[in-house]
C-alpha atoms as a PDB file:
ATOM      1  CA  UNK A   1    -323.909  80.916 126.979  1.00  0.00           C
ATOM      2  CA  UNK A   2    -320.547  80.485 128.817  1.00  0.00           C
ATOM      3  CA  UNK A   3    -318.123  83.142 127.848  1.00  0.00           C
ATOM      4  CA  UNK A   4    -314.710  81.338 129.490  1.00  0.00           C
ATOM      5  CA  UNK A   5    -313.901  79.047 126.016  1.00  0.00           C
ATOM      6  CA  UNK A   6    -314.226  76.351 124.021  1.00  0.00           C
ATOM      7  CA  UNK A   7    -313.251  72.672 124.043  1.00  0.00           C
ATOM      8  CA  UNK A   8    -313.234  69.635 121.963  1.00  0.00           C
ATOM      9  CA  UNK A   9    -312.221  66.049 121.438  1.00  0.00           C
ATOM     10  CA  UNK A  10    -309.016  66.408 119.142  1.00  0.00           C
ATOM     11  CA  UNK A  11    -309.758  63.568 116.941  1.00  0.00           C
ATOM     12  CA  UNK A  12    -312.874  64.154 116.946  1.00  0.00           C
ATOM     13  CA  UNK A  13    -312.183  67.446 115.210  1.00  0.00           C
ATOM     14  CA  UNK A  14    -309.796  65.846 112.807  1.00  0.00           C
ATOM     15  CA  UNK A  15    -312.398  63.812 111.764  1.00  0.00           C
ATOM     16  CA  UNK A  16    -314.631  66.643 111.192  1.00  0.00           C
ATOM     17  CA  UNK A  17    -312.303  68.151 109.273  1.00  0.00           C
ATOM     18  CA  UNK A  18    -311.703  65.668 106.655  1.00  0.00           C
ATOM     19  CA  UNK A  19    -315.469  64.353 106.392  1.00  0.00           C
ATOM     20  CA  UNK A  20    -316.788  68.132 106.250  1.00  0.00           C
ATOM     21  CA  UNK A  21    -313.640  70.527 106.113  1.00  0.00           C
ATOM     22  CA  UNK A  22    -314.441  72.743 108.669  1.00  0.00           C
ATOM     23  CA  UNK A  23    -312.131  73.153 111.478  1.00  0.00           C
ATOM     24  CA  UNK A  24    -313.223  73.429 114.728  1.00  0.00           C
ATOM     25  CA  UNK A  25    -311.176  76.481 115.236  1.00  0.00           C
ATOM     26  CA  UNK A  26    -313.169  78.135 112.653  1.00  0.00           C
ATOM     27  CA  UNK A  27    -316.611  76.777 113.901  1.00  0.00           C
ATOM     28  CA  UNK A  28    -316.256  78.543 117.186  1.00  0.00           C
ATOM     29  CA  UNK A  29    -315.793  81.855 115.628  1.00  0.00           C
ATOM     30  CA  UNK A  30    -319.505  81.830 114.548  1.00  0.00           C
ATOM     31  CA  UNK A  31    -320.538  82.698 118.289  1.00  0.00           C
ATOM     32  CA  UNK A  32    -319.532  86.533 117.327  1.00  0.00           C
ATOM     33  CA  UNK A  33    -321.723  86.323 114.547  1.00  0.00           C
ATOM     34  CA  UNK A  34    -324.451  89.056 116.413  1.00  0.00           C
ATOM     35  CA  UNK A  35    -326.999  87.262 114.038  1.00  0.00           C
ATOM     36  CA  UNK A  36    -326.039  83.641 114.463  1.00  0.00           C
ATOM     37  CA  UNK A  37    -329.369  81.722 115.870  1.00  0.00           C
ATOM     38  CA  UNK A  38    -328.916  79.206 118.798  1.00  0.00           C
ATOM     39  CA  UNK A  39    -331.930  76.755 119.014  1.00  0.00           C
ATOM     40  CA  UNK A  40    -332.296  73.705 121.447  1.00  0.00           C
ATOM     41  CA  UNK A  41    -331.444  70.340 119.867  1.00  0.00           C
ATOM     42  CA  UNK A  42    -333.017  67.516 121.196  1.00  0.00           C
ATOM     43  CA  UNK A  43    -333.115  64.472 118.772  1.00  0.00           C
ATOM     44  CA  UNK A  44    -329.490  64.115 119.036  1.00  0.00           C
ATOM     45  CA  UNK A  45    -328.967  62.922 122.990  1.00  0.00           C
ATOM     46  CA  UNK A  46    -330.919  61.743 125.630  1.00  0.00           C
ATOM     47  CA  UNK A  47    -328.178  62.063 128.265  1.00  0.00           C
ATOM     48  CA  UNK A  48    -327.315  65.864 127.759  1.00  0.00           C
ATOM     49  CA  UNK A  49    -328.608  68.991 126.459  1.00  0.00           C
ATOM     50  CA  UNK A  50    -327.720  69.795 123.141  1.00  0.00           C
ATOM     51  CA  UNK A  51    -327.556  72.997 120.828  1.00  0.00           C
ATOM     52  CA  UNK A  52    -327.404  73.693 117.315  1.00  0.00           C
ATOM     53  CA  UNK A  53    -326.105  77.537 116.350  1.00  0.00           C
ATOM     54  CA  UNK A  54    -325.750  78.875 112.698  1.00  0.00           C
ATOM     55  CA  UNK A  55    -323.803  81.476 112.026  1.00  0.00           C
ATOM     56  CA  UNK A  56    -320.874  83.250 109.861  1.00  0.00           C
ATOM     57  CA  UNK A  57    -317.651  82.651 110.544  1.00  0.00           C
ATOM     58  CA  UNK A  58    -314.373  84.604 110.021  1.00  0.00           C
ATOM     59  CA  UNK A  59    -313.997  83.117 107.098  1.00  0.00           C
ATOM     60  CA  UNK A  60    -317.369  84.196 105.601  1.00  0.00           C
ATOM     61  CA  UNK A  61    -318.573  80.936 105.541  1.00  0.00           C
ATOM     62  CA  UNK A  62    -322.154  79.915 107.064  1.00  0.00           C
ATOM     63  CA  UNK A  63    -321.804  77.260 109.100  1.00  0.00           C
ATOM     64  CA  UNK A  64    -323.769  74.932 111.674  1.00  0.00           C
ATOM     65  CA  UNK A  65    -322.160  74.663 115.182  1.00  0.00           C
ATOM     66  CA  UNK A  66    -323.511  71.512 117.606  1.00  0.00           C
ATOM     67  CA  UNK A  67    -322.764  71.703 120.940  1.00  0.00           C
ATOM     68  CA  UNK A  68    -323.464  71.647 124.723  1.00  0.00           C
ATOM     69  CA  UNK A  69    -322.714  74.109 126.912  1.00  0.00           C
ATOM     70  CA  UNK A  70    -321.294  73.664 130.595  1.00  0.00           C
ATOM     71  CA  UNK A  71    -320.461  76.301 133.273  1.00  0.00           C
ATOM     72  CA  UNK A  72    -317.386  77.046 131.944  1.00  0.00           C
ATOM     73  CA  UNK A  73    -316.938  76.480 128.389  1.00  0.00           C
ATOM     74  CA  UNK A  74    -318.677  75.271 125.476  1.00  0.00           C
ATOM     75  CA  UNK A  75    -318.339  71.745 123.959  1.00  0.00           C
ATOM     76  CA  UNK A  76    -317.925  71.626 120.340  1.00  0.00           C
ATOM     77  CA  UNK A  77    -319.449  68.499 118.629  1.00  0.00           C
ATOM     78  CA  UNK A  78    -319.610  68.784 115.247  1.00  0.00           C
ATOM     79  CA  UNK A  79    -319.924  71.371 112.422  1.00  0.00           C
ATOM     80  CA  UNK A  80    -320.398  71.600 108.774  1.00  0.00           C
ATOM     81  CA  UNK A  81    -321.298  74.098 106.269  1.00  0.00           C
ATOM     82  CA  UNK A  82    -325.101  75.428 106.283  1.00  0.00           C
ATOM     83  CA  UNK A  83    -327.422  73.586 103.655  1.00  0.00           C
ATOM     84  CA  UNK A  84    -329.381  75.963 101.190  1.00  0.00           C
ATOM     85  CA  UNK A  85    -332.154  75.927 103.438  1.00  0.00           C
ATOM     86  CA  UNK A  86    -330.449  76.575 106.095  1.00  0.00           C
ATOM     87  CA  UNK A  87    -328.523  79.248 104.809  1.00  0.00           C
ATOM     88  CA  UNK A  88    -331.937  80.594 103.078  1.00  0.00           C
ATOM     89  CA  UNK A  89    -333.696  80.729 106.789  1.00  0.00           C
ATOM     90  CA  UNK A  90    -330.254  82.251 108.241  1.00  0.00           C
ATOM     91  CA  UNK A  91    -330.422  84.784 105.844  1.00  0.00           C
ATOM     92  CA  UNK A  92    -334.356  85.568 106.420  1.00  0.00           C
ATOM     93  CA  UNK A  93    -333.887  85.942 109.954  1.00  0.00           C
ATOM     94  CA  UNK A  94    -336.081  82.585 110.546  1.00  0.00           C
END
């Protein structure tokens, strides 16, 4: 993954924050989770590759990160706290 920063559409993390209140300055800080997962995400575009990562934040709070990933940065989509299941697989090492 590209280790040079993070960008994102500013309303679109406003709206993120009131629909799921989490910032997107929190979201990011789940990449130095050492046991967040990345995994490919597919269904969601058909004109560019996009990721999914789960992982804790700062704040203690399990979270699900989308996003692409160019040469120099990594594009934030969206993010929202982990369901049960997710959190259940997170926590299994799944």
């Amino acid at each position: 993954m590209p280790d040079t920063g993070f960008v994102w559409d500013p309303d679109k993390a406003i709206e993120n924050l009131d629909k799921h209140r989490v910032s997107f300055d929190e979201a990011i800080t789940v990449f130095g989770d050492p046991l967040a997962t990345t995994v490919p995400d597919p269904d969601h575009s058909s004109d560019e590759e996009r990721w999914w990562t789960i992982g804790l934040s700062l704040q203690q709070r399990l979270i699900v990160v989308w996003h692409t990933d160019h040469v120099e940065s990594i594009r934030v989509i969206g993010a929202r706290l982990a369901t049960p299941s997710e959190r259940r697989k997170y926590e299994s090492g799944e």
